[in-house]
Protein backbone atom coordinates (compact mmCIF):
# COMPACT_ATOMS: atom_id res chain seq x y z
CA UNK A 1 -3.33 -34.39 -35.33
CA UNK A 2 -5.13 -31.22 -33.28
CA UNK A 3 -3.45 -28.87 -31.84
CA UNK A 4 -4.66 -26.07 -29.37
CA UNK A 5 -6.27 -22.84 -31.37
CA UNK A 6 -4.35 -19.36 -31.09
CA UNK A 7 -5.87 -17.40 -29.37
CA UNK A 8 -6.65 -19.65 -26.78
CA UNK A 9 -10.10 -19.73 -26.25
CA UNK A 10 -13.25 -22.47 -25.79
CA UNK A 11 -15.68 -23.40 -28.23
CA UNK A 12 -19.04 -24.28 -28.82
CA UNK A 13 -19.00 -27.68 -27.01
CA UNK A 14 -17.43 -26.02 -23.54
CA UNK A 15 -14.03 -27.40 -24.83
CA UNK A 16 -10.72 -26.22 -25.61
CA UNK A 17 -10.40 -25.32 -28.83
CA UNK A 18 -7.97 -26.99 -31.19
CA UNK A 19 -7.17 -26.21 -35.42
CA UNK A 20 -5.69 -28.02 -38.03
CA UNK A 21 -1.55 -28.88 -38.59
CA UNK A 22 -1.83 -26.15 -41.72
CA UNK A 23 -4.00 -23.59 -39.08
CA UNK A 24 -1.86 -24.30 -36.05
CA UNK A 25 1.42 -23.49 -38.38
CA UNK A 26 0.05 -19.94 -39.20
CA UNK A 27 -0.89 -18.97 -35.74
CA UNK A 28 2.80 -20.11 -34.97
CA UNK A 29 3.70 -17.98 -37.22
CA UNK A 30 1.49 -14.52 -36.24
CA UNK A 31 2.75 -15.36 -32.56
CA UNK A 32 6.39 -15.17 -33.99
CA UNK A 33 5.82 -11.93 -35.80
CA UNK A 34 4.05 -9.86 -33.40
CA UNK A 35 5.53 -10.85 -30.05
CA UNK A 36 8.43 -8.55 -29.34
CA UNK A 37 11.58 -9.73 -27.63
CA UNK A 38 11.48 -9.31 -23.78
CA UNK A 39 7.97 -10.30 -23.87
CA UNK A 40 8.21 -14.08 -22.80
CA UNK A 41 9.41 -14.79 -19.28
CA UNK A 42 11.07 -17.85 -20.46
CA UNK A 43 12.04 -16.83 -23.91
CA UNK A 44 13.12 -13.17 -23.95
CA UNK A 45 14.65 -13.52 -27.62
CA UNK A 46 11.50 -15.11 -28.86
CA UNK A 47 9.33 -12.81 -31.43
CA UNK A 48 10.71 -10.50 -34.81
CA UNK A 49 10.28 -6.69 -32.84
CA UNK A 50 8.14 -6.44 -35.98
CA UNK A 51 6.11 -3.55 -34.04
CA UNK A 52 8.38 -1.74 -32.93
CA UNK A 53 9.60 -0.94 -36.65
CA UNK A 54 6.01 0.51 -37.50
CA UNK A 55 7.31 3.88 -35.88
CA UNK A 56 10.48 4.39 -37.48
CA UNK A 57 10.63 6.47 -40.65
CA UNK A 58 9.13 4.94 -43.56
CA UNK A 59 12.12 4.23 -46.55
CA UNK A 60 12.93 0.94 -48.70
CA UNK A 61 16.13 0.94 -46.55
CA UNK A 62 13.63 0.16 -43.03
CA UNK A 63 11.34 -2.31 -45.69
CA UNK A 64 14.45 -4.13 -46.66
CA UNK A 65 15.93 -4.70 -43.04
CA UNK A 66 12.38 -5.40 -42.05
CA UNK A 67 12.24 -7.88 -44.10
CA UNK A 68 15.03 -9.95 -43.06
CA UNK A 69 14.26 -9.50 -40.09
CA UNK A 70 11.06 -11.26 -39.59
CA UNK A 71 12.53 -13.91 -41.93
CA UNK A 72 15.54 -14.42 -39.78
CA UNK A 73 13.26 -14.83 -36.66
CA UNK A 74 10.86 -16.81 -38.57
CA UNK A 75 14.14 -19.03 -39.69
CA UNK A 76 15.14 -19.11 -36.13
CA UNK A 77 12.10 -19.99 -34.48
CA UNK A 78 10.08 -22.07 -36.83
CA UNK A 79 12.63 -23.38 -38.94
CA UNK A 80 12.15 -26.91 -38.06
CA UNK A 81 8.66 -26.81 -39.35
CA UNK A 82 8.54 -24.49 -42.32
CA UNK A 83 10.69 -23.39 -44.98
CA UNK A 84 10.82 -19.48 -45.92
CA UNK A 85 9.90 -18.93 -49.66
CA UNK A 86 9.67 -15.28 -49.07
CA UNK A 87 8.59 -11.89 -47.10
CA UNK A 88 6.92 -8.79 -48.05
CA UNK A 89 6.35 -6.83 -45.08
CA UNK A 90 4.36 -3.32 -45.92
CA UNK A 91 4.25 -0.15 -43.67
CA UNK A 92 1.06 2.01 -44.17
CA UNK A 93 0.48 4.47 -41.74
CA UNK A 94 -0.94 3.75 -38.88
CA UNK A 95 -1.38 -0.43 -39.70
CA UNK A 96 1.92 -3.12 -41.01
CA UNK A 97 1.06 -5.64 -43.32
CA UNK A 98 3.49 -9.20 -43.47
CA UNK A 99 3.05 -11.78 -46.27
CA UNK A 100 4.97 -14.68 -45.46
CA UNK A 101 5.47 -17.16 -48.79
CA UNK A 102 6.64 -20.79 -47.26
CA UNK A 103 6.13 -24.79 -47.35
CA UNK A 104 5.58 -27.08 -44.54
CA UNK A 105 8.25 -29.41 -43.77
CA UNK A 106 5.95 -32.50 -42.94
CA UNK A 107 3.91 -32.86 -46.05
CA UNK A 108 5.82 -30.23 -48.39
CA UNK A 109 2.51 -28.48 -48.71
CA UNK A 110 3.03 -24.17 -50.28
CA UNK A 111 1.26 -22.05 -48.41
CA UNK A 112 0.76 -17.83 -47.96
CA UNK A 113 -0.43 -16.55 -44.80
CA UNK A 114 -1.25 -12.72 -44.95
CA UNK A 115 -1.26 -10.72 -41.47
CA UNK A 116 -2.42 -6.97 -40.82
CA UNK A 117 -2.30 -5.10 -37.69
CA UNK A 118 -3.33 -1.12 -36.72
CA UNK A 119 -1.70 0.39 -34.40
């Protein structure tokens, strides 16, 4: 089954674009981890506040809580679809890197999806 491509955008035919079950799972997942709570009319608890961590001081203490973090709000919000292996979340300066380690539920398929944003 298609599903509608993050961002949203229209392709090469004039038509919306759509992605894979495995593609559409990993956008889920980057919307998760960088929307910040408060940012969704309709959802105000919806995203990790990922972002907002890039500016406190860098110590395994912030990695640690960082990292349960975005698993917790990956748990919360996608937990019907995927199942959270692991997180490694990485804070370098001026970017924040997130590996997320999990299966999906429907066809018990591993997968690793590896974000980056600068700030």
């Amino acid at each position: 089954m298609m599903q509608i491509d993050y961002p949203f955008h229209i392709d090469g035919r004039g038509r919306i674009a759509d992605t894979k079950h495995d593609d559409h799972i990993r956008d889920l997942i980057e919307q998760v981890l960088f929307t910040a709570p408060g940012e969704r009319v309709n959802r105000p608890t919806f995203g990790s506040g990922l972002m907002q961590l890039v500016f406190a001081p860098n110590s395994d203490e912030l990695a640690t809580a960082t990292q349960f973090l975005v698993q917790g709000a990956l748990q919360q919000w996608l937990g019907d679809l995927i199942e959270i292996e692991a997180v490694q979340v990485e804070n370098q300066e001026a970017s924040i890197g997130v590996r997320v380690q999990y299966v999906v539920r429907q066809d018990q398929q591993q997968q690793v999806a590896e974000f980056s944003r600068r700030i």
